[in-house]
PDB file of N, CA and C in Angstrom:
ATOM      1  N   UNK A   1      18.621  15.843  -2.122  1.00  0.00           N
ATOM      2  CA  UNK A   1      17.559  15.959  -3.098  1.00  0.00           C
ATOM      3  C   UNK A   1      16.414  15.036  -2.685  1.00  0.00           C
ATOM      4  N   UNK A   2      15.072  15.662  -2.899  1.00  0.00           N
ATOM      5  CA  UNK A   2      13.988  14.270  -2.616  1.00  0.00           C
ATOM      6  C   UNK A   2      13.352  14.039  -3.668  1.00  0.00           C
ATOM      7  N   UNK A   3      13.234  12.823  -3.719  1.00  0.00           N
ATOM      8  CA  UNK A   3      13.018  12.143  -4.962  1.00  0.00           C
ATOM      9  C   UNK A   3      11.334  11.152  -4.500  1.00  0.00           C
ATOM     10  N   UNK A   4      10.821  11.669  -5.777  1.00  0.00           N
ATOM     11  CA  UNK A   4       9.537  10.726  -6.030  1.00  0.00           C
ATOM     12  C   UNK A   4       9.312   9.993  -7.135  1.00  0.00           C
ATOM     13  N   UNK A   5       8.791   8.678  -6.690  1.00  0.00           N
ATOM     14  CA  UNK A   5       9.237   7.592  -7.990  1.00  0.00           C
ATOM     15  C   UNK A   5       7.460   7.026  -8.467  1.00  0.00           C
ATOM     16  N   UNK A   6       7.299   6.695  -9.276  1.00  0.00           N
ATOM     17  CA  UNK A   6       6.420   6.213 -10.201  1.00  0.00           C
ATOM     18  C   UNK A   6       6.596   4.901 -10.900  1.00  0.00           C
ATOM     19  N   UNK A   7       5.927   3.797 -10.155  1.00  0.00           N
ATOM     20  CA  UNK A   7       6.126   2.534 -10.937  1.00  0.00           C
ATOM     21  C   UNK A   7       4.495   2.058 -11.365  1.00  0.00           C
ATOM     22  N   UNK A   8       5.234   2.006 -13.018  1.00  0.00           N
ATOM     23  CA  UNK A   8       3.481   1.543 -13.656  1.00  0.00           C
ATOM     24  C   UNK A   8       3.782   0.046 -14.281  1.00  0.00           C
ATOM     25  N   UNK A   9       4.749  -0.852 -13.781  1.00  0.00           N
ATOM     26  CA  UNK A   9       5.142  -1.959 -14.596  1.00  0.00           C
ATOM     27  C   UNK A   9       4.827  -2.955 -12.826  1.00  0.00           C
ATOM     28  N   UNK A  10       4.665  -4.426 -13.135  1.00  0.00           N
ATOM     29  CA  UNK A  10       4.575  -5.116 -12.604  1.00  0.00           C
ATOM     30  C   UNK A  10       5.999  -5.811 -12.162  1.00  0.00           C
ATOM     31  N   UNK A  11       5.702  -6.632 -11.165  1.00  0.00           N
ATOM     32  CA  UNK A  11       7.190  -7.054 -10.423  1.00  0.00           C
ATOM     33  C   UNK A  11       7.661  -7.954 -10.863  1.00  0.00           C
ATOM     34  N   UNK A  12       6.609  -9.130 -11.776  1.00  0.00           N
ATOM     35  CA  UNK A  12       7.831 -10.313 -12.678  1.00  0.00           C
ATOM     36  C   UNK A  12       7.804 -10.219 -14.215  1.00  0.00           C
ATOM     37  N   UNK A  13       7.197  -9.396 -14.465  1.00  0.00           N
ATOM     38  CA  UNK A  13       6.827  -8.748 -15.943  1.00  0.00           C
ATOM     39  C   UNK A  13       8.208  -8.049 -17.137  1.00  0.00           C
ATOM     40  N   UNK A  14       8.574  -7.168 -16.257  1.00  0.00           N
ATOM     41  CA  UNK A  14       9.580  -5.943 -16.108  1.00  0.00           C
ATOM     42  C   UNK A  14      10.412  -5.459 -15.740  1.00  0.00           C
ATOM     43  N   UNK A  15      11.582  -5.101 -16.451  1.00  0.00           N
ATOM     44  CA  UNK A  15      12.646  -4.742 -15.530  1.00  0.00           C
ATOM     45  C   UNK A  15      11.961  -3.609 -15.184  1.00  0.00           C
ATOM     46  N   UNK A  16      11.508  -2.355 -14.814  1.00  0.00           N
ATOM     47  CA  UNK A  16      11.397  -1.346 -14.768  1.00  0.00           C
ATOM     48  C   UNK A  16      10.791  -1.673 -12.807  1.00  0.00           C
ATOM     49  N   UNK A  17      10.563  -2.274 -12.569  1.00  0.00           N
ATOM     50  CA  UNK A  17      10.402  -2.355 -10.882  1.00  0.00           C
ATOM     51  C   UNK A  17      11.428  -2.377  -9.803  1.00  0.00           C
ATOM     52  N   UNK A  18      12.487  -3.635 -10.793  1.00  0.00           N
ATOM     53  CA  UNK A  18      13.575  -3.648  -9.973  1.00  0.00           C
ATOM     54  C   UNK A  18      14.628  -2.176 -10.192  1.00  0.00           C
ATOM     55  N   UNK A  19      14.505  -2.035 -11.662  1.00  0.00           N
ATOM     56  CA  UNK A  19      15.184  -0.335 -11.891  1.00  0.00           C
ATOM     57  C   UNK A  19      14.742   0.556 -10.657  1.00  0.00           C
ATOM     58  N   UNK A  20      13.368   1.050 -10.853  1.00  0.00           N
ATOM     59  CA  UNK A  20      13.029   1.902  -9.593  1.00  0.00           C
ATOM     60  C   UNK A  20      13.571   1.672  -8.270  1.00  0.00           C
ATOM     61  N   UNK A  21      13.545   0.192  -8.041  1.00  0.00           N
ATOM     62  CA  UNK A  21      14.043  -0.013  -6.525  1.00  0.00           C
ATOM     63  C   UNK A  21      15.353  -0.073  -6.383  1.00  0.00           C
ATOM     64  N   UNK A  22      16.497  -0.294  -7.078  1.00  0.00           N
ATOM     65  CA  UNK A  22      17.642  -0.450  -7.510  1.00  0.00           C
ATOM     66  C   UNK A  22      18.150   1.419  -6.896  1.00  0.00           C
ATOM     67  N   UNK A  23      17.278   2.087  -8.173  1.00  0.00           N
ATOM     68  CA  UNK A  23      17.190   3.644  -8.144  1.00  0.00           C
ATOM     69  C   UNK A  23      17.064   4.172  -6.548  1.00  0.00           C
ATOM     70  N   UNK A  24      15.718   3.874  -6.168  1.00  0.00           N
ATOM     71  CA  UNK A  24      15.899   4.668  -4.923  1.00  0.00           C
ATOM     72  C   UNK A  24      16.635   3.965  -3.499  1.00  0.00           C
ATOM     73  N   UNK A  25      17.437   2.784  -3.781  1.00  0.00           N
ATOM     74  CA  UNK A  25      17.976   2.122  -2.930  1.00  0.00           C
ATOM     75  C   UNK A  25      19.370   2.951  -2.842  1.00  0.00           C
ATOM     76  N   UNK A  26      19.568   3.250  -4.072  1.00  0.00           N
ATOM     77  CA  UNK A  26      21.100   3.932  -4.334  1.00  0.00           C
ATOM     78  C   UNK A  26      20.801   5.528  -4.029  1.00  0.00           C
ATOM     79  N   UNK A  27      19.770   6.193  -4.297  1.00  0.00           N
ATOM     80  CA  UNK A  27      19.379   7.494  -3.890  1.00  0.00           C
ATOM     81  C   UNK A  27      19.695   7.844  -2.063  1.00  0.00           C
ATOM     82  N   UNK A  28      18.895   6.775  -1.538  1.00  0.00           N
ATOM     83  CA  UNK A  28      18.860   6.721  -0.476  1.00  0.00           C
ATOM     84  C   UNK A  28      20.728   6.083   0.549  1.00  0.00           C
ATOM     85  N   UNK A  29      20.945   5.587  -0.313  1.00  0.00           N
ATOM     86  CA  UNK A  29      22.926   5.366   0.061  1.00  0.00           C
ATOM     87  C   UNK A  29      23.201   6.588  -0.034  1.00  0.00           C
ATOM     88  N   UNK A  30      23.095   7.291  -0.744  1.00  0.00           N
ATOM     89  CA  UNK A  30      23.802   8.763  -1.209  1.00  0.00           C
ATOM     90  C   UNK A  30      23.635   9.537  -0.431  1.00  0.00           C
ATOM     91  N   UNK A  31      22.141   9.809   0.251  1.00  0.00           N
ATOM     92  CA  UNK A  31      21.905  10.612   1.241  1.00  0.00           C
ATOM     93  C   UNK A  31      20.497  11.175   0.827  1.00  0.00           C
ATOM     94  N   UNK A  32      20.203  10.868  -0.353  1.00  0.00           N
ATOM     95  CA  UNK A  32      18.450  11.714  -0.828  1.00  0.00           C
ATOM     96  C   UNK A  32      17.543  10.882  -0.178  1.00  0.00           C
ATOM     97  N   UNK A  33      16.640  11.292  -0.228  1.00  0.00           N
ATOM     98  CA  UNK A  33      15.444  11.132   0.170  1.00  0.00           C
ATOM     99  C   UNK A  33      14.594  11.010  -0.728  1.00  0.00           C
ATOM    100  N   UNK A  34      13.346   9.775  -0.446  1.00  0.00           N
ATOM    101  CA  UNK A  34      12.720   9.200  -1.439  1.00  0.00           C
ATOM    102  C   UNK A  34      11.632   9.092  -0.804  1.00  0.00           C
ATOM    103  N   UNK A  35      10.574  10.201  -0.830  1.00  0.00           N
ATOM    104  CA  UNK A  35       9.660  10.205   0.245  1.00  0.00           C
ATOM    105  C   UNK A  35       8.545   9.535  -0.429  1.00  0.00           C
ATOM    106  N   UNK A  36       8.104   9.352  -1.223  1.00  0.00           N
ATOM    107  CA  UNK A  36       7.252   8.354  -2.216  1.00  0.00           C
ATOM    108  C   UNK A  36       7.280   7.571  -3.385  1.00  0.00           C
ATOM    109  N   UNK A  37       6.769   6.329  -3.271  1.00  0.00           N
ATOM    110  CA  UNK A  37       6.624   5.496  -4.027  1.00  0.00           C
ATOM    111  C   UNK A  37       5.383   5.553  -4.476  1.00  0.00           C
ATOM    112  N   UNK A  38       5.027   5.467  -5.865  1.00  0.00           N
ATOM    113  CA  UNK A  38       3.175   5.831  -6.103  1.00  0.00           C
ATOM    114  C   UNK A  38       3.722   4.393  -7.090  1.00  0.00           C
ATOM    115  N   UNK A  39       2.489   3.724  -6.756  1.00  0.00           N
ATOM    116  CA  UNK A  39       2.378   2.311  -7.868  1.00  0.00           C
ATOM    117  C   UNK A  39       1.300   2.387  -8.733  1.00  0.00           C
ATOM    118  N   UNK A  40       1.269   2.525  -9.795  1.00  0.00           N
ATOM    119  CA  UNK A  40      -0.007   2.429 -10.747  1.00  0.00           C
ATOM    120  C   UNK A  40       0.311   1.524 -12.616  1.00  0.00           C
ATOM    121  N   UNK A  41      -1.118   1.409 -12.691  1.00  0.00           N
ATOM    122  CA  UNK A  41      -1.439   0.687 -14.034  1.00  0.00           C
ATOM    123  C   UNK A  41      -1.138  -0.764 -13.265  1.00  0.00           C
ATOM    124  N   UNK A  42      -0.445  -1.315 -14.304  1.00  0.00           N
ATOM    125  CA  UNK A  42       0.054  -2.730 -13.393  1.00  0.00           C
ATOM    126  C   UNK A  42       1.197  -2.676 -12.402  1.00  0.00           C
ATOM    127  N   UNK A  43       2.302  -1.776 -11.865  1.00  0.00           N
ATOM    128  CA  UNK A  43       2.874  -1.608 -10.784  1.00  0.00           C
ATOM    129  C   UNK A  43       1.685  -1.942  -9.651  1.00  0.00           C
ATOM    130  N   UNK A  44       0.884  -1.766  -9.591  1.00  0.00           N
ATOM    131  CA  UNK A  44      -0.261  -2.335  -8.351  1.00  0.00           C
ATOM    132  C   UNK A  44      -0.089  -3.322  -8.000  1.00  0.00           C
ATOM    133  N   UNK A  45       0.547  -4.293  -8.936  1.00  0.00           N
ATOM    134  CA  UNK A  45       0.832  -5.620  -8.055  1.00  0.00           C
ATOM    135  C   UNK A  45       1.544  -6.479  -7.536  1.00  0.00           C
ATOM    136  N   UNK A  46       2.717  -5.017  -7.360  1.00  0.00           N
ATOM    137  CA  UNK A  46       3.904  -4.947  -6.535  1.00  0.00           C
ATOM    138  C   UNK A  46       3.464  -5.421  -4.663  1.00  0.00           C
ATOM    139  N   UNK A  47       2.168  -4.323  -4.773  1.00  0.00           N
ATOM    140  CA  UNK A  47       2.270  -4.736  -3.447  1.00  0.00           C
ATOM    141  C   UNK A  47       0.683  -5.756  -2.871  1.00  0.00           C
ATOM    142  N   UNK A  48       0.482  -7.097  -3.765  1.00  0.00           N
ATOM    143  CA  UNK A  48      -0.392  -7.891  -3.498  1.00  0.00           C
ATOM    144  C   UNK A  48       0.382  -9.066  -2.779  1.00  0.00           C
ATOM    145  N   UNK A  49      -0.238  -9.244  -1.658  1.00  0.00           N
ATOM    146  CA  UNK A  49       0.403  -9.921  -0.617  1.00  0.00           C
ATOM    147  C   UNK A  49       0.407 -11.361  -0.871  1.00  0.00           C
ATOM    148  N   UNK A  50      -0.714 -11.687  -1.779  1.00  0.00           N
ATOM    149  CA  UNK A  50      -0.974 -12.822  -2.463  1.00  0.00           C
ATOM    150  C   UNK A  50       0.259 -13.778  -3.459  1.00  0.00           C
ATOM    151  N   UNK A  51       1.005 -12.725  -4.082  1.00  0.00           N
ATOM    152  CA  UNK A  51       1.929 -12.656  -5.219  1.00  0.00           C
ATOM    153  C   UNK A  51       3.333 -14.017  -4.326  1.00  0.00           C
ATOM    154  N   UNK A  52       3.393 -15.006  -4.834  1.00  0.00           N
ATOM    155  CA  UNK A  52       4.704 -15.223  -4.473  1.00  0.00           C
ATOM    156  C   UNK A  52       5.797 -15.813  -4.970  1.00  0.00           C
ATOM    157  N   UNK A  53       6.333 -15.692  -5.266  1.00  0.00           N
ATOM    158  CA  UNK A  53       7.791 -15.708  -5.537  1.00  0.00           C
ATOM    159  C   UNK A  53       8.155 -17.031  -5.633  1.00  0.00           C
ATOM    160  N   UNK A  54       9.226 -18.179  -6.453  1.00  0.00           N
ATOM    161  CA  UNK A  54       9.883 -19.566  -5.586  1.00  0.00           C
ATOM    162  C   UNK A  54      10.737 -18.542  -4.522  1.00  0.00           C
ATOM    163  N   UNK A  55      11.745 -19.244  -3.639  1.00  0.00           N
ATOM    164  CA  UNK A  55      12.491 -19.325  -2.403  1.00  0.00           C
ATOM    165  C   UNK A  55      13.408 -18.494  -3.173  1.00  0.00           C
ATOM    166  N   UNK A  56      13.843 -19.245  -4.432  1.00  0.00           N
ATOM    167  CA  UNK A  56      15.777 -18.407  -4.663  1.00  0.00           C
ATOM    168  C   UNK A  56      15.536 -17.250  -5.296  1.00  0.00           C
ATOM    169  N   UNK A  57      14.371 -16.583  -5.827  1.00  0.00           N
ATOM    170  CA  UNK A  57      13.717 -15.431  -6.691  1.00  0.00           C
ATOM    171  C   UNK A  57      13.725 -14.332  -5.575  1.00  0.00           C
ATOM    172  N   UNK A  58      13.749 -13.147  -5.620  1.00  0.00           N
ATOM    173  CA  UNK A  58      14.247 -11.978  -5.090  1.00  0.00           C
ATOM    174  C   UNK A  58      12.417 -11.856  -4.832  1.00  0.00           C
ATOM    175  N   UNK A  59      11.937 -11.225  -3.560  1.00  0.00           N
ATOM    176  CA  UNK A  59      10.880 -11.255  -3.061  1.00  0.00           C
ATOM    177  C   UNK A  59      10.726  -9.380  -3.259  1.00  0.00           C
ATOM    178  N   UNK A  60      10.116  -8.816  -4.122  1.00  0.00           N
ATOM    179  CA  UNK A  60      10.220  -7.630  -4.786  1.00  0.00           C
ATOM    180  C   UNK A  60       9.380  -6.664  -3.245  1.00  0.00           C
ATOM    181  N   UNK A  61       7.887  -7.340  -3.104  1.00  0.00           N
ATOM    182  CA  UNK A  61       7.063  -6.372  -2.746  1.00  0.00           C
ATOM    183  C   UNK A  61       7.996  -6.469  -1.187  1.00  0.00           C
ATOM    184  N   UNK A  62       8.321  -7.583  -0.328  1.00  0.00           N
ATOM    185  CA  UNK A  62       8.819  -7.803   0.759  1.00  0.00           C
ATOM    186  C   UNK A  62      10.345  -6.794   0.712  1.00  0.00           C
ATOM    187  N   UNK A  63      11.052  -6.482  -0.497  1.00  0.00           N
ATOM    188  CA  UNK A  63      12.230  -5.296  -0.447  1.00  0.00           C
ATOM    189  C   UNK A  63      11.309  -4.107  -0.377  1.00  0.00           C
ATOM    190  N   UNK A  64      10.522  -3.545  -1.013  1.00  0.00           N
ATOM    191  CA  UNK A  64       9.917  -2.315  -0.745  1.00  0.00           C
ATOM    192  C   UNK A  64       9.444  -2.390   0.685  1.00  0.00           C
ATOM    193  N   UNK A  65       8.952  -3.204   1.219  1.00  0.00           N
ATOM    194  CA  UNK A  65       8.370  -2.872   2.434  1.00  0.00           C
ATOM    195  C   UNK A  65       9.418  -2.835   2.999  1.00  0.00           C
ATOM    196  N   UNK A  66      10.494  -3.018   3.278  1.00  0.00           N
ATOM    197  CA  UNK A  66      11.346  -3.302   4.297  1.00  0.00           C
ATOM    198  C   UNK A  66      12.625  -1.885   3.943  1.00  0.00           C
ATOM    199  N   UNK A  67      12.255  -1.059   2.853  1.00  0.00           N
ATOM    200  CA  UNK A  67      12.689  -0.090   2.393  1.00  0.00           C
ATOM    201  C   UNK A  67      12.133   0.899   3.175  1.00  0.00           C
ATOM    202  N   UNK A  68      10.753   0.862   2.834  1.00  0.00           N
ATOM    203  CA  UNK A  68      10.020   1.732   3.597  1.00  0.00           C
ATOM    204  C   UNK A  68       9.782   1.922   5.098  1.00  0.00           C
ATOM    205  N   UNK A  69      10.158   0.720   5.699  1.00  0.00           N
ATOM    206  CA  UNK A  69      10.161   0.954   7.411  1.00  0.00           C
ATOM    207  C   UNK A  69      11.423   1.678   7.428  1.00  0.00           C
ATOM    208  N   UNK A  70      12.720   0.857   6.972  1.00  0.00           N
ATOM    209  CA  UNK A  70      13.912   1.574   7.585  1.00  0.00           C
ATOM    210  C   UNK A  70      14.048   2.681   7.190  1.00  0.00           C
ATOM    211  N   UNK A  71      13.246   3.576   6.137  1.00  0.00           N
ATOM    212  CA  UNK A  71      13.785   4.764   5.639  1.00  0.00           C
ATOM    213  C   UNK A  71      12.711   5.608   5.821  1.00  0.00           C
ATOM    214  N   UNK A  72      11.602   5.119   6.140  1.00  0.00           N
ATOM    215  CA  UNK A  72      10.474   6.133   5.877  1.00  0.00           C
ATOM    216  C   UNK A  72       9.673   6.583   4.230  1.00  0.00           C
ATOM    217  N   UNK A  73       9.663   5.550   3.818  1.00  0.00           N
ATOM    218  CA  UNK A  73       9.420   5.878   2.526  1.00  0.00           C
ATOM    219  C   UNK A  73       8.096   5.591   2.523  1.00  0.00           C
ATOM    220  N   UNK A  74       7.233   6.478   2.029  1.00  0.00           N
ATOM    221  CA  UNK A  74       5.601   6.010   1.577  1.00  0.00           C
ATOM    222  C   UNK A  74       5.179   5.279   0.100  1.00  0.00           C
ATOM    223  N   UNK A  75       4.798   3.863   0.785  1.00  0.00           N
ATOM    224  CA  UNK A  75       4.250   2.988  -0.700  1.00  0.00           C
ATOM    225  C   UNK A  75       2.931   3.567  -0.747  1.00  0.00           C
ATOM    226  N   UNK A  76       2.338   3.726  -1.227  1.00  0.00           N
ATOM    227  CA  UNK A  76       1.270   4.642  -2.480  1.00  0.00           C
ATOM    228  C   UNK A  76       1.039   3.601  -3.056  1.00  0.00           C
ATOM    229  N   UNK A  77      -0.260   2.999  -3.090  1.00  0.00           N
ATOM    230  CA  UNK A  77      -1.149   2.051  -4.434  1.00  0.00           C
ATOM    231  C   UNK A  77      -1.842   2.607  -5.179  1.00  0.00           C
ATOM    232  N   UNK A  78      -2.244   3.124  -6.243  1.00  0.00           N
ATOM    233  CA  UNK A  78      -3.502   3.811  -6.912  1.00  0.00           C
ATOM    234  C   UNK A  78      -4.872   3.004  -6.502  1.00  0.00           C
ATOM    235  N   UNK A  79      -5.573   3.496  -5.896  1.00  0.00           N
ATOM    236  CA  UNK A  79      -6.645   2.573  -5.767  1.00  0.00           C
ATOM    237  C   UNK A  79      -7.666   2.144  -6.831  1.00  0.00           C
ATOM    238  N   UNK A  80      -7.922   3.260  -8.232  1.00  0.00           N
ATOM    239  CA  UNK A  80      -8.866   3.192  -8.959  1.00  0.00           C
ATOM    240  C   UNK A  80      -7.328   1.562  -9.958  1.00  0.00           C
ATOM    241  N   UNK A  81      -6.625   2.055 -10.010  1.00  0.00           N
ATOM    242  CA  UNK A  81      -5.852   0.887 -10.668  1.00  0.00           C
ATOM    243  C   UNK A  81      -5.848  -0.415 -10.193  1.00  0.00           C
ATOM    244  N   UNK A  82      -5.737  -0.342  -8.692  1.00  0.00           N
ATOM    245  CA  UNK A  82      -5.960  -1.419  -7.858  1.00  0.00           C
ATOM    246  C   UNK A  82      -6.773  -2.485  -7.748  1.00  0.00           C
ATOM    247  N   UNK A  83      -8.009  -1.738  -7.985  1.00  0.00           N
ATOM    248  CA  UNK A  83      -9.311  -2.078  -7.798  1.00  0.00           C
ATOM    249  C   UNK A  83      -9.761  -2.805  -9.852  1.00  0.00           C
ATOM    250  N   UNK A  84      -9.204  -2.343 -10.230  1.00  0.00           N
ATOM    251  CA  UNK A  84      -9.544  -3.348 -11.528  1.00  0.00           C
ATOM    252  C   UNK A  84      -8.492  -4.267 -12.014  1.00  0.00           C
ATOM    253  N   UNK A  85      -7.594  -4.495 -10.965  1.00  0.00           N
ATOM    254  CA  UNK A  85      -6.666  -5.674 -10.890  1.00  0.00           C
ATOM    255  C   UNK A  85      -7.323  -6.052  -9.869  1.00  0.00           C
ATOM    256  N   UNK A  86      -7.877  -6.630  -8.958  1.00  0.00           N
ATOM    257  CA  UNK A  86      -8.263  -7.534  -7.819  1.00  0.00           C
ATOM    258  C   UNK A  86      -7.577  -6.829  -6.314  1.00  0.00           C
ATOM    259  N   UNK A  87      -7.339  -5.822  -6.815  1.00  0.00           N
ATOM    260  CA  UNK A  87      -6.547  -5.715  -5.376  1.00  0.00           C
ATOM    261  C   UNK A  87      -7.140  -4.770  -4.586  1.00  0.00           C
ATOM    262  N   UNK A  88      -7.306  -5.244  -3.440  1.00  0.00           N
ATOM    263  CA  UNK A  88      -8.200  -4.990  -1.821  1.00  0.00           C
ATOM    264  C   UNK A  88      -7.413  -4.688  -1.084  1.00  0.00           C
ATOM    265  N   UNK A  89      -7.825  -3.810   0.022  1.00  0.00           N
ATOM    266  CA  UNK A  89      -7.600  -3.830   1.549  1.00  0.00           C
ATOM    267  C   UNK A  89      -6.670  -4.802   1.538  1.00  0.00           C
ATOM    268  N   UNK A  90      -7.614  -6.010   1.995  1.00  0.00           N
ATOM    269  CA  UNK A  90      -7.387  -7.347   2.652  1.00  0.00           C
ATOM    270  C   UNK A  90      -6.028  -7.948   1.566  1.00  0.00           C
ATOM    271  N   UNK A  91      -5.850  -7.229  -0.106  1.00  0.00           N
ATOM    272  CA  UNK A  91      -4.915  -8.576  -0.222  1.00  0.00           C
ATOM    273  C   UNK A  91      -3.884  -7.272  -0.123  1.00  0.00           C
ATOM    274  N   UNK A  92      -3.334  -6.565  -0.063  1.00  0.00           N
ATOM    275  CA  UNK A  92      -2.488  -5.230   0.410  1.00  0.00           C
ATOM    276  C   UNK A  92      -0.983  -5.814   1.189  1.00  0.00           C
ATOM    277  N   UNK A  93      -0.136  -6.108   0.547  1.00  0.00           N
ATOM    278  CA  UNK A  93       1.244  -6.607   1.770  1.00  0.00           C
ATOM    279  C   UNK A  93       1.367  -5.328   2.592  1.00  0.00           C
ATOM    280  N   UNK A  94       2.177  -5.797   3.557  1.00  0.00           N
ATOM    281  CA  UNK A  94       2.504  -5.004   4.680  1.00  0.00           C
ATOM    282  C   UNK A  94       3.293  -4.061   4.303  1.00  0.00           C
ATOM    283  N   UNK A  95       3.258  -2.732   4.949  1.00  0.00           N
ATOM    284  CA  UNK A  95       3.999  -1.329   4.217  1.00  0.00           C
ATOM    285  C   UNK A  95       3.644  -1.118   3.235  1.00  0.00           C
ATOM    286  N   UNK A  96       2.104  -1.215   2.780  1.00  0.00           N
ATOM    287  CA  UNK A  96       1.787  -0.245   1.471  1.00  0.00           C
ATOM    288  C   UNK A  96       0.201   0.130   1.967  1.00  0.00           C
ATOM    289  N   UNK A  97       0.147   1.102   1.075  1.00  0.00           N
ATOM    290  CA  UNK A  97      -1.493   1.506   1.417  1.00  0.00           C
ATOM    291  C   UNK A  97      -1.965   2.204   0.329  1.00  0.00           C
ATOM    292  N   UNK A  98      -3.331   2.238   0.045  1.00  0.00           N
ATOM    293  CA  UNK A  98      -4.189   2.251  -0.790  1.00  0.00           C
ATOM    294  C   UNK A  98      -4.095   4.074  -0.672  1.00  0.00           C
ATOM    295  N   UNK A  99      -4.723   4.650  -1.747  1.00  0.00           N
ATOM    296  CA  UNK A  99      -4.827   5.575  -2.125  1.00  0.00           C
ATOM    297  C   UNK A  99      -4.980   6.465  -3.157  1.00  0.00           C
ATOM    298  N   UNK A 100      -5.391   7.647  -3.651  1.00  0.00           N
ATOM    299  CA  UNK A 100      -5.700   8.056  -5.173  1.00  0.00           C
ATOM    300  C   UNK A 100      -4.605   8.877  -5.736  1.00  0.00           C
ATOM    301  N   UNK A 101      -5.112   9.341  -7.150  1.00  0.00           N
ATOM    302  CA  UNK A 101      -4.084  10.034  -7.905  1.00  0.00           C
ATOM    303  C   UNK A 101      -3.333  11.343  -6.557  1.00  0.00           C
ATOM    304  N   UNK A 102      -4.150  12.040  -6.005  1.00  0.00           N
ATOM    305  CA  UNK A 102      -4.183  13.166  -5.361  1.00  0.00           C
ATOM    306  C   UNK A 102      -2.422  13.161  -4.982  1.00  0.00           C
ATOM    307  N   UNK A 103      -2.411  11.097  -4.533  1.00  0.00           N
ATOM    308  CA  UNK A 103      -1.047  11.233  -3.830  1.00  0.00           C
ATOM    309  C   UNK A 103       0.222  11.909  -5.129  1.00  0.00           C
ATOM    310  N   UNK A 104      -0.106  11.235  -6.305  1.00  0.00           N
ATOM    311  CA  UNK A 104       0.889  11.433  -7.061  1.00  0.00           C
ATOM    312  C   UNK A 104       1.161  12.530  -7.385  1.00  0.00           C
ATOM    313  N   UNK A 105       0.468  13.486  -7.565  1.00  0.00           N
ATOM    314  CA  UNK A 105      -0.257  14.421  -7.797  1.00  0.00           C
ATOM    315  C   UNK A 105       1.032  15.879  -6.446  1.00  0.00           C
ATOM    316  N   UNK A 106       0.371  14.866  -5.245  1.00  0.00           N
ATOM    317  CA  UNK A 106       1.853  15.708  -4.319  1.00  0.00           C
ATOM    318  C   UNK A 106       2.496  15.379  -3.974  1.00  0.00           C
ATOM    319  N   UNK A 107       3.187  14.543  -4.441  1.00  0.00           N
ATOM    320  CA  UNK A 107       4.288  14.014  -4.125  1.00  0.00           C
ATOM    321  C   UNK A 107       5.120  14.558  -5.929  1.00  0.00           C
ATOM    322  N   UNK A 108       4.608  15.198  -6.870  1.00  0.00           N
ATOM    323  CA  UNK A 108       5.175  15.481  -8.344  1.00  0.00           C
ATOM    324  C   UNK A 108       5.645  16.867  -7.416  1.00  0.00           C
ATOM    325  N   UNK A 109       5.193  17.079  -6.800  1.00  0.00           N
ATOM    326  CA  UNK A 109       4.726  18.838  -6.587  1.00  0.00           C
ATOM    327  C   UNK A 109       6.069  19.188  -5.228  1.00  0.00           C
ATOM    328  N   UNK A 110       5.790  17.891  -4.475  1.00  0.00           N
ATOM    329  CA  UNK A 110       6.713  18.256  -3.209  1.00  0.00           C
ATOM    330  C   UNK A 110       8.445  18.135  -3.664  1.00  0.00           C
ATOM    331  N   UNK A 111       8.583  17.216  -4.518  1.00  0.00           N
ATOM    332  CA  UNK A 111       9.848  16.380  -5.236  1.00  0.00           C
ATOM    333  C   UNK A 111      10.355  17.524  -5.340  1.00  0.00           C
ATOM    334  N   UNK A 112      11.953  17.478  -5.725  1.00  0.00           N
ATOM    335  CA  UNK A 112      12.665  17.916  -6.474  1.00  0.00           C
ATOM    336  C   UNK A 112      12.675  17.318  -7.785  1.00  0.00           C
ATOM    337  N   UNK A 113      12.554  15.965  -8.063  1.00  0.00           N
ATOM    338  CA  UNK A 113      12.749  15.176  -8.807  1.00  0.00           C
ATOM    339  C   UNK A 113      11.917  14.172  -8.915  1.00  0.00           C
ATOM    340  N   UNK A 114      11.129  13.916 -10.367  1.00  0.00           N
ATOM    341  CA  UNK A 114       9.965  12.451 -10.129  1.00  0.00           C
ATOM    342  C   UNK A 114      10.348  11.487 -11.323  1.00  0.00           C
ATOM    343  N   UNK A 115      10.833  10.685 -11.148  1.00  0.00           N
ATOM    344  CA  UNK A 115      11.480   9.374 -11.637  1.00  0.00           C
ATOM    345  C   UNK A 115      10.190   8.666 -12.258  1.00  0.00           C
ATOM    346  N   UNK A 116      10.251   7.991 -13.252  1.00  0.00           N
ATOM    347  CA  UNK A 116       8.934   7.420 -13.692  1.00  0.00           C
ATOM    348  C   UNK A 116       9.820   5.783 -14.325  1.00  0.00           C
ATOM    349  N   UNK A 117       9.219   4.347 -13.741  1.00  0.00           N
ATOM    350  CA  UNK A 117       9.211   3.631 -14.405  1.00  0.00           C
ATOM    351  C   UNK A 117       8.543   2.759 -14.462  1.00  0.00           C
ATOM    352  N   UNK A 118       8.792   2.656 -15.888  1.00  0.00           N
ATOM    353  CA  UNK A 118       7.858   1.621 -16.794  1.00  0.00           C
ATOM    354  C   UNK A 118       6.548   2.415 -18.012  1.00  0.00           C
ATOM    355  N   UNK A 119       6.643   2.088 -18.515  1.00  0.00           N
ATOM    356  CA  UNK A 119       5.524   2.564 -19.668  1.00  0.00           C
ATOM    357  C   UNK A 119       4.006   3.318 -19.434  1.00  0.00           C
TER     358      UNK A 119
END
């Protein structure tokens, strides 16, 4: 099954970030495929490179990226969301990229299945 996920909650805010990643970590054990991640509202600042963590705290945006190399998964930022949280190009962690609704939009369309979390 391929699965597309939707995170509109932030990474120390909410459970609903670690749910999603939890979700497609276990999707992806199973054998599905999780060909997008779309981040919007405050999920945008999942992937601000700026964001950090203490040492013993679970490093949220650094698991998605490292999700997405080994599996091929596309991080998706909303850019119009992005952009009225502070978030740029330049502050962007590694393995995510900027982009508009359009993505969510096909990635609802390509899915079998579109997972939504957070409010």
């Amino acid at each position: 099954m391929k699965f597309g996920i939707l995170v509109n909650e932030g990474p120390y805010n909410h459970q609903a970030v670690d749910s999603a990643y939890q979700f497609a970590k276990a999707a992806i054990a199973k054998g599905h495929t999780v060909s997008r991640v779309f981040f919007y509202y405050d999920g945008v600042h999942n992937a601000n490179k700026l964001l950090e963590a203490p040492q013993d705290e679970r490093q949220i945006g650094k698991l998605w990226a490292e999700m997405a190399k080994e599996h091929g998964v596309d991080l998706v930022v909303c850019v119009a969301a992005g952009l009225r949280r502070g978030l740029k190009e330049e502050t962007l962690a590694e393995g995510f990229r900027i982009s508009g609704l359009g993505q969510l939009i096909e990635v609802g369309i390509q899915a079998d299945r579109m997972m939504t979390f957070g409010d």
